[in-house]
N, C-alpha and C. Protein backbone atom coordinates (compact mmCIF):
# COMPACT_ATOMS: atom_id res chain seq x y z
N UNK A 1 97.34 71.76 107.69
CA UNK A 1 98.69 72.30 107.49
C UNK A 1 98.72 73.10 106.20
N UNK A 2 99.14 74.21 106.32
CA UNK A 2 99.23 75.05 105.25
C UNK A 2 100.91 74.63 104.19
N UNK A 3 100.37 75.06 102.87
CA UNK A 3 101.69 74.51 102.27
C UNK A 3 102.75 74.98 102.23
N UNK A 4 102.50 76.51 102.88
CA UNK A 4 104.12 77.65 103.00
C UNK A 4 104.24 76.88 103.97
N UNK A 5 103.63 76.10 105.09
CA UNK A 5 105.09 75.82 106.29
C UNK A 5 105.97 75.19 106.06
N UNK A 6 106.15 74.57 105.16
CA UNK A 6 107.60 74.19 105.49
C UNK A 6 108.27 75.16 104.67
N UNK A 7 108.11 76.13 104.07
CA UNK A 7 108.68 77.48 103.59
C UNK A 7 109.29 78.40 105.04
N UNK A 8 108.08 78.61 105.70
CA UNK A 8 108.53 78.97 106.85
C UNK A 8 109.32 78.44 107.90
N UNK A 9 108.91 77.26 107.53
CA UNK A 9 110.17 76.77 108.63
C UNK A 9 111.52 77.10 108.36
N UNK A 10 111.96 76.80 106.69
CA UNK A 10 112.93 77.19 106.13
C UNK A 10 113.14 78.46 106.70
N UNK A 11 112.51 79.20 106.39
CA UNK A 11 112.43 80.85 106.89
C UNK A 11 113.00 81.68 107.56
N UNK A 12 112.84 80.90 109.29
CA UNK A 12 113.16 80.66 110.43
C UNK A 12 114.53 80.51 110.61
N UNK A 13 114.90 79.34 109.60
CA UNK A 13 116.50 78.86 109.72
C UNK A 13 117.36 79.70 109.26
N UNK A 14 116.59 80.55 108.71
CA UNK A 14 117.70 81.76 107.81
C UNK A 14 118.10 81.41 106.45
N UNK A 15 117.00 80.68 105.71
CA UNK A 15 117.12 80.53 104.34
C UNK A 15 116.07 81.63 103.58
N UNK A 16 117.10 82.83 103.05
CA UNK A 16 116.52 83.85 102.51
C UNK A 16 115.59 83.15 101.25
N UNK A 17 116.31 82.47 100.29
CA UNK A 17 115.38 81.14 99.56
C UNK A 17 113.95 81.09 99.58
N UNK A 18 114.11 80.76 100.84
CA UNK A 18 112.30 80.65 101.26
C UNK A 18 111.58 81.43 101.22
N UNK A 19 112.28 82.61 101.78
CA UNK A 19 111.45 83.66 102.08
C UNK A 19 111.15 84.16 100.91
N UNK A 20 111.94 84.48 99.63
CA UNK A 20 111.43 84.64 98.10
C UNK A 20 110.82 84.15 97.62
N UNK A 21 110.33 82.84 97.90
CA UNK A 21 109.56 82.05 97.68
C UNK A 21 108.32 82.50 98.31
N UNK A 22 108.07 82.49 99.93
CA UNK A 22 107.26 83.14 100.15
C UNK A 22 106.73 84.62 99.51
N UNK A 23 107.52 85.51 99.59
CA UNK A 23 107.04 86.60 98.70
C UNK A 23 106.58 86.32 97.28
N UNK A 24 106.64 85.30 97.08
CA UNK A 24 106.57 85.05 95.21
C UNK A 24 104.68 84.73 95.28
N UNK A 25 104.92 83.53 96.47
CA UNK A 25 103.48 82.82 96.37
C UNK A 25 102.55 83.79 97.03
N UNK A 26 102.61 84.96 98.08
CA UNK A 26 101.50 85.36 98.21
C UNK A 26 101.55 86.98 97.66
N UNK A 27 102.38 87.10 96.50
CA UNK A 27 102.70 88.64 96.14
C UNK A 27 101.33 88.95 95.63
N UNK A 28 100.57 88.31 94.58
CA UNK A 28 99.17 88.88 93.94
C UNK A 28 98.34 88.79 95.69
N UNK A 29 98.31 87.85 96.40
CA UNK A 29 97.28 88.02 97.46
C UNK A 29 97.51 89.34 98.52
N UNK A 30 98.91 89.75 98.34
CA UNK A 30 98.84 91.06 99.37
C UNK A 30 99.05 92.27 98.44
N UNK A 31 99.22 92.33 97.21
CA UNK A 31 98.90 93.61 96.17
C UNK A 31 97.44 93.92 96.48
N UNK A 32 96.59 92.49 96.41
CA UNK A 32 95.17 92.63 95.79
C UNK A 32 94.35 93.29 97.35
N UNK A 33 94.85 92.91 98.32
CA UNK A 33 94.49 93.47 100.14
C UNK A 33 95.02 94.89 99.88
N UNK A 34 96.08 94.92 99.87
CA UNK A 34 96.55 96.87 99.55
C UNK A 34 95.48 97.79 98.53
N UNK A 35 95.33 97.05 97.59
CA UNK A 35 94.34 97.75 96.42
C UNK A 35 93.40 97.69 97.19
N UNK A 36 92.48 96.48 97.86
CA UNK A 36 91.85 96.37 98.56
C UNK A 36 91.24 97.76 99.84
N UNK A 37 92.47 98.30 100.92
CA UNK A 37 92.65 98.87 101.57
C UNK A 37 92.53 100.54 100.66
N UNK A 38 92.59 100.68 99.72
CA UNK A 38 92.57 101.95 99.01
C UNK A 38 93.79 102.75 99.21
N UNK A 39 95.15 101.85 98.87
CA UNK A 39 96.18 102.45 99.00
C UNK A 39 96.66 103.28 97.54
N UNK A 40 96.85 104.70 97.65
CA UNK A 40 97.06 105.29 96.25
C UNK A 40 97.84 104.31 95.59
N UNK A 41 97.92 104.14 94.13
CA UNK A 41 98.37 103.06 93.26
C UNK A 41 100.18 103.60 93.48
N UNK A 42 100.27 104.92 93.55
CA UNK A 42 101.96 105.01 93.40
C UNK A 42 102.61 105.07 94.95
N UNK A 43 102.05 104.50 96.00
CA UNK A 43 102.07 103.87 96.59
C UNK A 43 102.43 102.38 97.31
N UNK A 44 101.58 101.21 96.26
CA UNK A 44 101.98 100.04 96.27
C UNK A 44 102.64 99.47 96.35
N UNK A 45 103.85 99.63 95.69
CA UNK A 45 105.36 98.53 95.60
C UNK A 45 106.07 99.31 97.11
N UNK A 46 106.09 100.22 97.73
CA UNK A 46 106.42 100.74 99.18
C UNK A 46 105.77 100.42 100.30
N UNK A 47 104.15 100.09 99.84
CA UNK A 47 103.71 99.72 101.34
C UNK A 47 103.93 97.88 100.99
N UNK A 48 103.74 97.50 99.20
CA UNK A 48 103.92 95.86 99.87
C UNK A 48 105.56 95.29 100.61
N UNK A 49 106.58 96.23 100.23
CA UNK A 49 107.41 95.88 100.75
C UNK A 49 107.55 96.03 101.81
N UNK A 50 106.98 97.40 102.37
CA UNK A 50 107.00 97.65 104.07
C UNK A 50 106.10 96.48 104.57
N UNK A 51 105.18 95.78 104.11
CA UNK A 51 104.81 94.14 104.57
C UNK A 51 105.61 93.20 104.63
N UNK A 52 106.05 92.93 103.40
CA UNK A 52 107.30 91.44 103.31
C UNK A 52 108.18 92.15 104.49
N UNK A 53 108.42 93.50 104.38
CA UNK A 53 110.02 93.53 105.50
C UNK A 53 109.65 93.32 107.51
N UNK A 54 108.32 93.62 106.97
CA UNK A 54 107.79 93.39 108.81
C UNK A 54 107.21 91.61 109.03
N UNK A 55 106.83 91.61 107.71
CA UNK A 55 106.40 89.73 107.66
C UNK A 55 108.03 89.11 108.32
N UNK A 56 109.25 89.57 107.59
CA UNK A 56 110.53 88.71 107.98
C UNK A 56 111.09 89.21 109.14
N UNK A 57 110.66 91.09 109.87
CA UNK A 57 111.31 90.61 110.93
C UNK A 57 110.35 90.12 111.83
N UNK A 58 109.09 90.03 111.83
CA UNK A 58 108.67 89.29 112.85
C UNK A 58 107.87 87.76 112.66
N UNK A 59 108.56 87.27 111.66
CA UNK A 59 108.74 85.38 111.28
C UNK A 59 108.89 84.72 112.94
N UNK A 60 109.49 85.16 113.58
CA UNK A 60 109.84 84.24 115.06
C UNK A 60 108.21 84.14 115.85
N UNK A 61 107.50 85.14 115.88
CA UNK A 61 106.06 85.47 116.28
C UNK A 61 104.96 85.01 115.45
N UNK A 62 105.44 83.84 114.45
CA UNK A 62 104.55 83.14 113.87
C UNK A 62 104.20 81.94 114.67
N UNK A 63 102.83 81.98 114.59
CA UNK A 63 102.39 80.43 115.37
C UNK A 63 102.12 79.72 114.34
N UNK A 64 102.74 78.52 114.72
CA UNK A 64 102.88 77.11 113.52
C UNK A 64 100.77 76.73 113.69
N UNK A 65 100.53 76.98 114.42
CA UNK A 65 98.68 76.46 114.38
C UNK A 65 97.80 77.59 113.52
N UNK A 66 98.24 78.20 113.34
CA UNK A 66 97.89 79.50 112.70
C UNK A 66 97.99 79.52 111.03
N UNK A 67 97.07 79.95 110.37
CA UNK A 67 97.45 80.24 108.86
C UNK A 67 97.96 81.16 108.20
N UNK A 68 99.36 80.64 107.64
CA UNK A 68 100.37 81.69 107.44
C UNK A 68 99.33 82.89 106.48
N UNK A 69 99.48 82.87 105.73
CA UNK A 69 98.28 84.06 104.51
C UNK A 69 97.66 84.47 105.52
N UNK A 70 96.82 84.10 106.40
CA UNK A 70 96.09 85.26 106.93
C UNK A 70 96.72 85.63 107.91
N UNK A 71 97.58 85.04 108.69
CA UNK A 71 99.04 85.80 109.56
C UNK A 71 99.23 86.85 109.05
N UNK A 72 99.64 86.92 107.55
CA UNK A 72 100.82 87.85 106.89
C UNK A 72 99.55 89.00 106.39
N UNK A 73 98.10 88.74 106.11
CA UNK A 73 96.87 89.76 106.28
C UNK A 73 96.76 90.50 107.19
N UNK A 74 97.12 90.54 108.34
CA UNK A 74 97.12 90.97 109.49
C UNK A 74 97.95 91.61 109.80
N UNK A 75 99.23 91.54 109.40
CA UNK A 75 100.48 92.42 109.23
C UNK A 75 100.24 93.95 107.89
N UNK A 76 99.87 93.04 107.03
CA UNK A 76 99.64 94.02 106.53
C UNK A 76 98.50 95.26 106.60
N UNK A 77 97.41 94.50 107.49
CA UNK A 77 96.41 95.45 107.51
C UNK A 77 96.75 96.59 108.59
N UNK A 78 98.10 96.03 109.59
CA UNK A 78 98.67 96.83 110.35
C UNK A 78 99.20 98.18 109.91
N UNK A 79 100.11 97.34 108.73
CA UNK A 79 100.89 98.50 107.84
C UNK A 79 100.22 99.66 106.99
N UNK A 80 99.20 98.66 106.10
CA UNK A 80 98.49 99.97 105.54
C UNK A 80 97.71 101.25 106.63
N UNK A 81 97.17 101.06 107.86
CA UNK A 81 97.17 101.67 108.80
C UNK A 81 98.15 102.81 109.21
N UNK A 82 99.41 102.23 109.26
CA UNK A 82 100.07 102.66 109.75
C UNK A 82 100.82 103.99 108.82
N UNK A 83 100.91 103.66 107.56
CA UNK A 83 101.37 104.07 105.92
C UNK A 83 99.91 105.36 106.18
N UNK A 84 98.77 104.98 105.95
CA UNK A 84 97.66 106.07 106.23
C UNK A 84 97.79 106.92 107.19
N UNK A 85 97.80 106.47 108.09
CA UNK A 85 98.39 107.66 109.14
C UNK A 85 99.42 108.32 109.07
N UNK A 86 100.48 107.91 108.22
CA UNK A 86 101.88 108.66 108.42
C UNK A 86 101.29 109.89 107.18
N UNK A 87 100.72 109.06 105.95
CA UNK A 87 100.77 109.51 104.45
C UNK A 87 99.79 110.82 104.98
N UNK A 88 98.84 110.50 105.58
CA UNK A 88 97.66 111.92 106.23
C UNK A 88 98.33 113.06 106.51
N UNK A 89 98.79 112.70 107.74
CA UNK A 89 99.62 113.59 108.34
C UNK A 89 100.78 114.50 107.43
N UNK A 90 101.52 113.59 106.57
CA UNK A 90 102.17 114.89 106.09
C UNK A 90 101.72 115.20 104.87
N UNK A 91 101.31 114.56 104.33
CA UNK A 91 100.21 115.09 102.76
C UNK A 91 99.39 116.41 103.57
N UNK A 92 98.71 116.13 104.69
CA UNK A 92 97.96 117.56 104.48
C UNK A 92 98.96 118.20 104.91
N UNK A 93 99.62 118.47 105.82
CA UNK A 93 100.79 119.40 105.97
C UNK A 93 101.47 120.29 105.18
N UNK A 94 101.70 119.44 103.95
CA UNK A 94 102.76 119.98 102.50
C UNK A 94 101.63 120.50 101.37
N UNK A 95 100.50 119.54 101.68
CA UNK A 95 99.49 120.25 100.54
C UNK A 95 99.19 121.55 101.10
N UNK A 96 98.42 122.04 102.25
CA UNK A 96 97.71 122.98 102.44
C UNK A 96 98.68 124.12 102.49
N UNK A 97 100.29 123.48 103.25
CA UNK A 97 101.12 124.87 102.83
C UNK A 97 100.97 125.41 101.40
N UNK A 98 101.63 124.47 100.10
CA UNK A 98 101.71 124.62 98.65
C UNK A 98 100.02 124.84 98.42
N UNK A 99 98.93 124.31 98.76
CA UNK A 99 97.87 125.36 98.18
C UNK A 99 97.75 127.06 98.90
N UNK A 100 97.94 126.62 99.92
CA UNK A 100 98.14 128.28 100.11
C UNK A 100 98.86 129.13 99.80
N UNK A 101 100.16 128.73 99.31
CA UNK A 101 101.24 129.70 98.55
C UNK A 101 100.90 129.78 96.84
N UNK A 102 100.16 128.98 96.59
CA UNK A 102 99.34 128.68 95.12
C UNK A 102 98.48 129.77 95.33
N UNK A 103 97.81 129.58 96.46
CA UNK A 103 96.45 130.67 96.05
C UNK A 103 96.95 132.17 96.86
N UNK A 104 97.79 132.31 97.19
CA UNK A 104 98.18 133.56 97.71
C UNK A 104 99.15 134.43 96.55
N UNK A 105 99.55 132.75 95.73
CA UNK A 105 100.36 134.04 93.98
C UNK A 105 99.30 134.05 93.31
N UNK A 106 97.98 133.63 93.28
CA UNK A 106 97.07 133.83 92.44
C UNK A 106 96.40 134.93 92.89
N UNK A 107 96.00 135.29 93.97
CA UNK A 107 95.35 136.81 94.62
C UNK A 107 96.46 137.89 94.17
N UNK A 108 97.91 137.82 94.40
CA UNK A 108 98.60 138.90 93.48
C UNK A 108 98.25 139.37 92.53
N UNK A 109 98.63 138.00 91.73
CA UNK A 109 98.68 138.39 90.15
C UNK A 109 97.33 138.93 89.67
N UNK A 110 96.34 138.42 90.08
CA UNK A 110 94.80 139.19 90.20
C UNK A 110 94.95 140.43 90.36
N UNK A 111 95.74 140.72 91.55
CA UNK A 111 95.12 142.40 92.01
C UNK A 111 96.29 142.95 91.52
N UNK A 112 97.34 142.60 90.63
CA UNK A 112 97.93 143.70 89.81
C UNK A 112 97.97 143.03 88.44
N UNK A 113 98.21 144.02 87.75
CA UNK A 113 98.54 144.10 86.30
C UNK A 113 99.36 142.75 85.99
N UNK A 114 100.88 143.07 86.85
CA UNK A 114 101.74 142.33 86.75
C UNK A 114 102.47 142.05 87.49
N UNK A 115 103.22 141.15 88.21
CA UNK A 115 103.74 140.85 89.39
C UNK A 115 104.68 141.69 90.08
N UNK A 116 104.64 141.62 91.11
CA UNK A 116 105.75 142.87 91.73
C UNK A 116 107.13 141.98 91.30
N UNK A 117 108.04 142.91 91.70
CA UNK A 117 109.73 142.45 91.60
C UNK A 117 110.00 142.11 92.54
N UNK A 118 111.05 140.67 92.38
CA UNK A 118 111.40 140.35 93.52
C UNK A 118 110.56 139.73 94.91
N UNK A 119 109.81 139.14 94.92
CA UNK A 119 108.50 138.86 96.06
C UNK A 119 110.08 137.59 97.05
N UNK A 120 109.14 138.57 98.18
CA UNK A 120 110.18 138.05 99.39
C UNK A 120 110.03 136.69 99.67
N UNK A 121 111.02 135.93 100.39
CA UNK A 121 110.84 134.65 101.03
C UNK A 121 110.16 133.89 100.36
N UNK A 122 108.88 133.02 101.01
CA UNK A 122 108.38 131.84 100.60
C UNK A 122 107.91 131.86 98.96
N UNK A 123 107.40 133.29 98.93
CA UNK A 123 107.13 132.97 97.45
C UNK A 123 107.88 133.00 96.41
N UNK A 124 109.25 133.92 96.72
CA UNK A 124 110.39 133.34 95.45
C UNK A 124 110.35 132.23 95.67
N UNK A 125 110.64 131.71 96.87
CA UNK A 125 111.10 130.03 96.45
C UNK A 125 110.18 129.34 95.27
N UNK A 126 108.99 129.46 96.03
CA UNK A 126 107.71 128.85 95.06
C UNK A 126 108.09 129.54 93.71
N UNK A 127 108.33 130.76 93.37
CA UNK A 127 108.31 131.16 91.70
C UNK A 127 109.68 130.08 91.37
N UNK A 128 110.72 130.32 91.94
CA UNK A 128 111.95 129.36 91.01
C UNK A 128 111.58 128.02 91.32
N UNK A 129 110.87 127.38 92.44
CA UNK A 129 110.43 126.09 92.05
C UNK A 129 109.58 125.42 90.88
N UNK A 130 108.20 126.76 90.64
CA UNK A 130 107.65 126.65 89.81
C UNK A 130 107.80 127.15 88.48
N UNK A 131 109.15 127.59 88.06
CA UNK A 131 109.50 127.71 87.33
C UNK A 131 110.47 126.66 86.53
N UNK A 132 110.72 125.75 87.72
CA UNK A 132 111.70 124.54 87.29
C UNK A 132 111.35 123.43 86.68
N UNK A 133 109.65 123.23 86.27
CA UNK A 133 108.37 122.43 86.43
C UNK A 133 108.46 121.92 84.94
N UNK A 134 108.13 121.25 84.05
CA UNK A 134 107.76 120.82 82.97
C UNK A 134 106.87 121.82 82.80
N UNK A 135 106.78 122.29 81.43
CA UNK A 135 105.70 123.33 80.94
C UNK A 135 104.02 122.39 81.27
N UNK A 136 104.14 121.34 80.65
CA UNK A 136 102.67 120.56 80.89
C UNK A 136 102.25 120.85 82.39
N UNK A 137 103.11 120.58 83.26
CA UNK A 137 103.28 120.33 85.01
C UNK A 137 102.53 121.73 85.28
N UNK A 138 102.93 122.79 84.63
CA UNK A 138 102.72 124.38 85.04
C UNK A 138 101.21 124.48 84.44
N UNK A 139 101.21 124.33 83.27
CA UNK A 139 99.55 124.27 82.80
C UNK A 139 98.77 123.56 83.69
N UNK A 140 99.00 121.83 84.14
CA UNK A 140 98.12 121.38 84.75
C UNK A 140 97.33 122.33 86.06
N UNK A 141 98.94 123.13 86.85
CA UNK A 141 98.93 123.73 88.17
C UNK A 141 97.67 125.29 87.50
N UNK A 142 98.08 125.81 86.46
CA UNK A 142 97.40 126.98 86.16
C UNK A 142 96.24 127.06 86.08
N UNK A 143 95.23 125.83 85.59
CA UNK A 143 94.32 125.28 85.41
C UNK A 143 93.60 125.00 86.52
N UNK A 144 94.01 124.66 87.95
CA UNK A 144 93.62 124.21 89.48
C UNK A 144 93.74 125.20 90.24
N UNK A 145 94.68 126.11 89.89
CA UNK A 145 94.90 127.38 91.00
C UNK A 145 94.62 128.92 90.60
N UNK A 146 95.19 129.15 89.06
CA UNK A 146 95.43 129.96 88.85
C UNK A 146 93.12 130.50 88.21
N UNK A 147 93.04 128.95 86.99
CA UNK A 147 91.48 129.16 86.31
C UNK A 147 90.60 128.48 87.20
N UNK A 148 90.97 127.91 88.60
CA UNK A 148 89.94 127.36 89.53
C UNK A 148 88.91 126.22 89.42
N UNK A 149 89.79 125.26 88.38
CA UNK A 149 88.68 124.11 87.89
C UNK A 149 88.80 123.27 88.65
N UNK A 150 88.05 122.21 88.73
CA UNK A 150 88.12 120.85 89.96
C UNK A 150 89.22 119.98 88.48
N UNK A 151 89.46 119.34 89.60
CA UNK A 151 90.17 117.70 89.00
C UNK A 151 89.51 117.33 87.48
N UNK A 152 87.69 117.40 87.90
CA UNK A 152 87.05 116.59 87.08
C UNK A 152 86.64 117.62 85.76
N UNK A 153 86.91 118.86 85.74
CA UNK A 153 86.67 119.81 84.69
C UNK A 153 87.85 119.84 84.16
N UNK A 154 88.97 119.78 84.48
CA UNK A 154 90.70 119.55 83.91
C UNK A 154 90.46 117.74 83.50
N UNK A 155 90.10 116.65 84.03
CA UNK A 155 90.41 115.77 83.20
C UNK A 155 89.63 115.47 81.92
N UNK A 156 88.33 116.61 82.20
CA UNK A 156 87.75 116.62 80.56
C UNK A 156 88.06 117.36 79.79
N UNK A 157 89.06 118.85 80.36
CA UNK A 157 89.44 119.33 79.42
C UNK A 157 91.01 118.40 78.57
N UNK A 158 91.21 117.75 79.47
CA UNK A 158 92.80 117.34 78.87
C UNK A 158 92.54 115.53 78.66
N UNK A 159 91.67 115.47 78.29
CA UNK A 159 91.42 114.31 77.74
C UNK A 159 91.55 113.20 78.96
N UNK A 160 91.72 113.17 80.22
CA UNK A 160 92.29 112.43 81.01
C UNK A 160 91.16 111.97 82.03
N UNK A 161 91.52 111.03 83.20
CA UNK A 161 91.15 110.39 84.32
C UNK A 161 90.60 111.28 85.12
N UNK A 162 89.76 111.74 85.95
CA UNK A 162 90.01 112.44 86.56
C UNK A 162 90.92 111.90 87.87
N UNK A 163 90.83 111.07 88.21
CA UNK A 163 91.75 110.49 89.51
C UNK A 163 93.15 110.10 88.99
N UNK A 164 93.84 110.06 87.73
CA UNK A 164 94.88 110.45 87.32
C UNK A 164 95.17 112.33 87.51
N UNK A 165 93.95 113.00 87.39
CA UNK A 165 94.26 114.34 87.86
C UNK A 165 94.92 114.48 88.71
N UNK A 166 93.63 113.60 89.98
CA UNK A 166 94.30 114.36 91.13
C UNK A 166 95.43 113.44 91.54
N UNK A 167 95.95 112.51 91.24
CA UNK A 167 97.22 112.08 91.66
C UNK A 167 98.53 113.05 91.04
N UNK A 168 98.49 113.27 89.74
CA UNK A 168 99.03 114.45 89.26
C UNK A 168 99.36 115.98 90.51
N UNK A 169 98.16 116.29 90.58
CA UNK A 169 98.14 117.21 91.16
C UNK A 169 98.71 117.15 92.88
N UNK A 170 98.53 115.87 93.26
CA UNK A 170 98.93 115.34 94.62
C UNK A 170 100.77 115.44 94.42
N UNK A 171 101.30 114.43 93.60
CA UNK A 171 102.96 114.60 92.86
C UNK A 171 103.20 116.07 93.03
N UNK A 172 102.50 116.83 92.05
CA UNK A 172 103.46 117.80 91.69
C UNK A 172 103.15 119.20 93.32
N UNK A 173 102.61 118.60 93.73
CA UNK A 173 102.29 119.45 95.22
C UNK A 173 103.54 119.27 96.17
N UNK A 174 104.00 118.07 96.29
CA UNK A 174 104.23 117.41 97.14
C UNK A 174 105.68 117.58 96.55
N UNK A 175 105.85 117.57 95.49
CA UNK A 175 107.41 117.81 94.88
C UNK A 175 107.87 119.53 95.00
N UNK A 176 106.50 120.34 94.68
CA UNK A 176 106.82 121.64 95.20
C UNK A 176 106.93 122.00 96.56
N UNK A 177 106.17 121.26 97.11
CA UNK A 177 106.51 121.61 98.68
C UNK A 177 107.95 121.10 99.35
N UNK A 178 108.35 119.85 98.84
CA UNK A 178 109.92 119.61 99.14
C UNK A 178 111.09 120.98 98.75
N UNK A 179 110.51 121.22 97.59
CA UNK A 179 111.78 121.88 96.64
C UNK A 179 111.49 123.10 97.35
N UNK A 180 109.97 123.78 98.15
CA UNK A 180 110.12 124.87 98.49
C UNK A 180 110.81 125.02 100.02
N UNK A 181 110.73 123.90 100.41
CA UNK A 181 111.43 123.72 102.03
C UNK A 181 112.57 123.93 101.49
N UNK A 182 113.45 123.28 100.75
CA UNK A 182 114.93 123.27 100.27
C UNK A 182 115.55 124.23 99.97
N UNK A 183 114.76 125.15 98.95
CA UNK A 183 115.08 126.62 98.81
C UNK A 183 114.76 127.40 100.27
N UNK A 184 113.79 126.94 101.01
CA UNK A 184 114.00 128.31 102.20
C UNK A 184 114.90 127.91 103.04
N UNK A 185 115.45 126.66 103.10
CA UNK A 185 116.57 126.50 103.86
C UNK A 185 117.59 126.28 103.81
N UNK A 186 117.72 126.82 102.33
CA UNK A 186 119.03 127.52 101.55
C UNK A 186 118.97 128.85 102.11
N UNK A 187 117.95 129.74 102.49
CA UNK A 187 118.08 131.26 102.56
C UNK A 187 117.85 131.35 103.82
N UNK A 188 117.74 130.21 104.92
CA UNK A 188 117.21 130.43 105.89
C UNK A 188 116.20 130.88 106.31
N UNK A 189 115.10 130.47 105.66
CA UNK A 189 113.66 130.86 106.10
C UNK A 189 113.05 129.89 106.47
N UNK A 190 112.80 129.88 107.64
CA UNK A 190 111.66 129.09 108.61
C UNK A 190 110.26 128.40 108.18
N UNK A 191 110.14 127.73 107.68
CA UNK A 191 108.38 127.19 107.36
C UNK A 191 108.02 126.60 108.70
């Protein structure tokens, strides 16, 4: 007999109680399975909760012969699955748009002097998005798109991680690609 059951039983009855309890006692054992699983770190506190919230609604589909911890392993190995597949799918979606509108203002500004006036549609958006950026945010981006360094030549130039790079660089992609959907569908432009 495992010692959460009678937690779970509680559980069952609709004593939220328990169930905090449960989340309390196996919170380091399903952080350490997520880390485990190679879930990005800013990530974590979203997929362990998307666990606890599928652990409680499906508490009724627990078998009492069964060991709760590795029950609730199994849920989660569902989720991180499931979190990977969603996170794939639209990470490359939003990245490869925003690197391609990255590297399509960098072939401009290359082949002229100085930028034309006014650049239509997707790429104003991108200039007033990327203009809305923390100055650091804009260097990091100038440095990856504009001077063509990897992750790991920017985290030695800036004193840093390189896998803090590319999470950096993952954020601020992913925040330009929102803000650039938002602006084109302020002006009505189609992505």
């Amino acid at each position: 007999m495992d010692d959460l059951d009678p937690l779970v039983e509680r559980c069952r009855k609709g004593d939220l109680e328990a169930f905090s309890e449960i989340v309390v006692r196996l919170h380091d054992e399903v952080r350490g399975f997520i880390a485990m699983m190679a879930v990005a770190p800013d990530w974590t506190d979203d997929v362990e909760q998307e666990i606890f919230i599928e652990v409680y609604r499906t508490l009724d589909r627990f078998e009492k012969d069964r060991s709760f911890p590795k029950w609730v392993r199994g849920i989660a190995r569902n989720v991180v699955r499931r979190h990977a597949e969603r996170r794939s799918r639209d990470s490359k979606l939003r990245q490869d748009a925003v690197s391609q509108m990255l590297r399509e203002r960098r072939q401009r500004v290359s082949q002229a002097a100085e930028e034309p006036e006014g650049p239509p549609g997707l790429l104003a958006a991108l200039r007033r998005c990327f203009e809305r950026l923390p100055e650091h945010v804009r260097a990091l981006l100038k440095l990856r798109y504009q001077d063509q360094k990897t992750p790991a030549e920017i985290a030695q130039e800036t004193q840093r991680q390189a896998v803090a790079v590319r999470v950096s660089l993952l954020r601020v992609r992913r925040a330009l690609s929102e803000c650039v959907q938002a602006e084109a569908g302020r002006e009505g432009i189609s992505i």
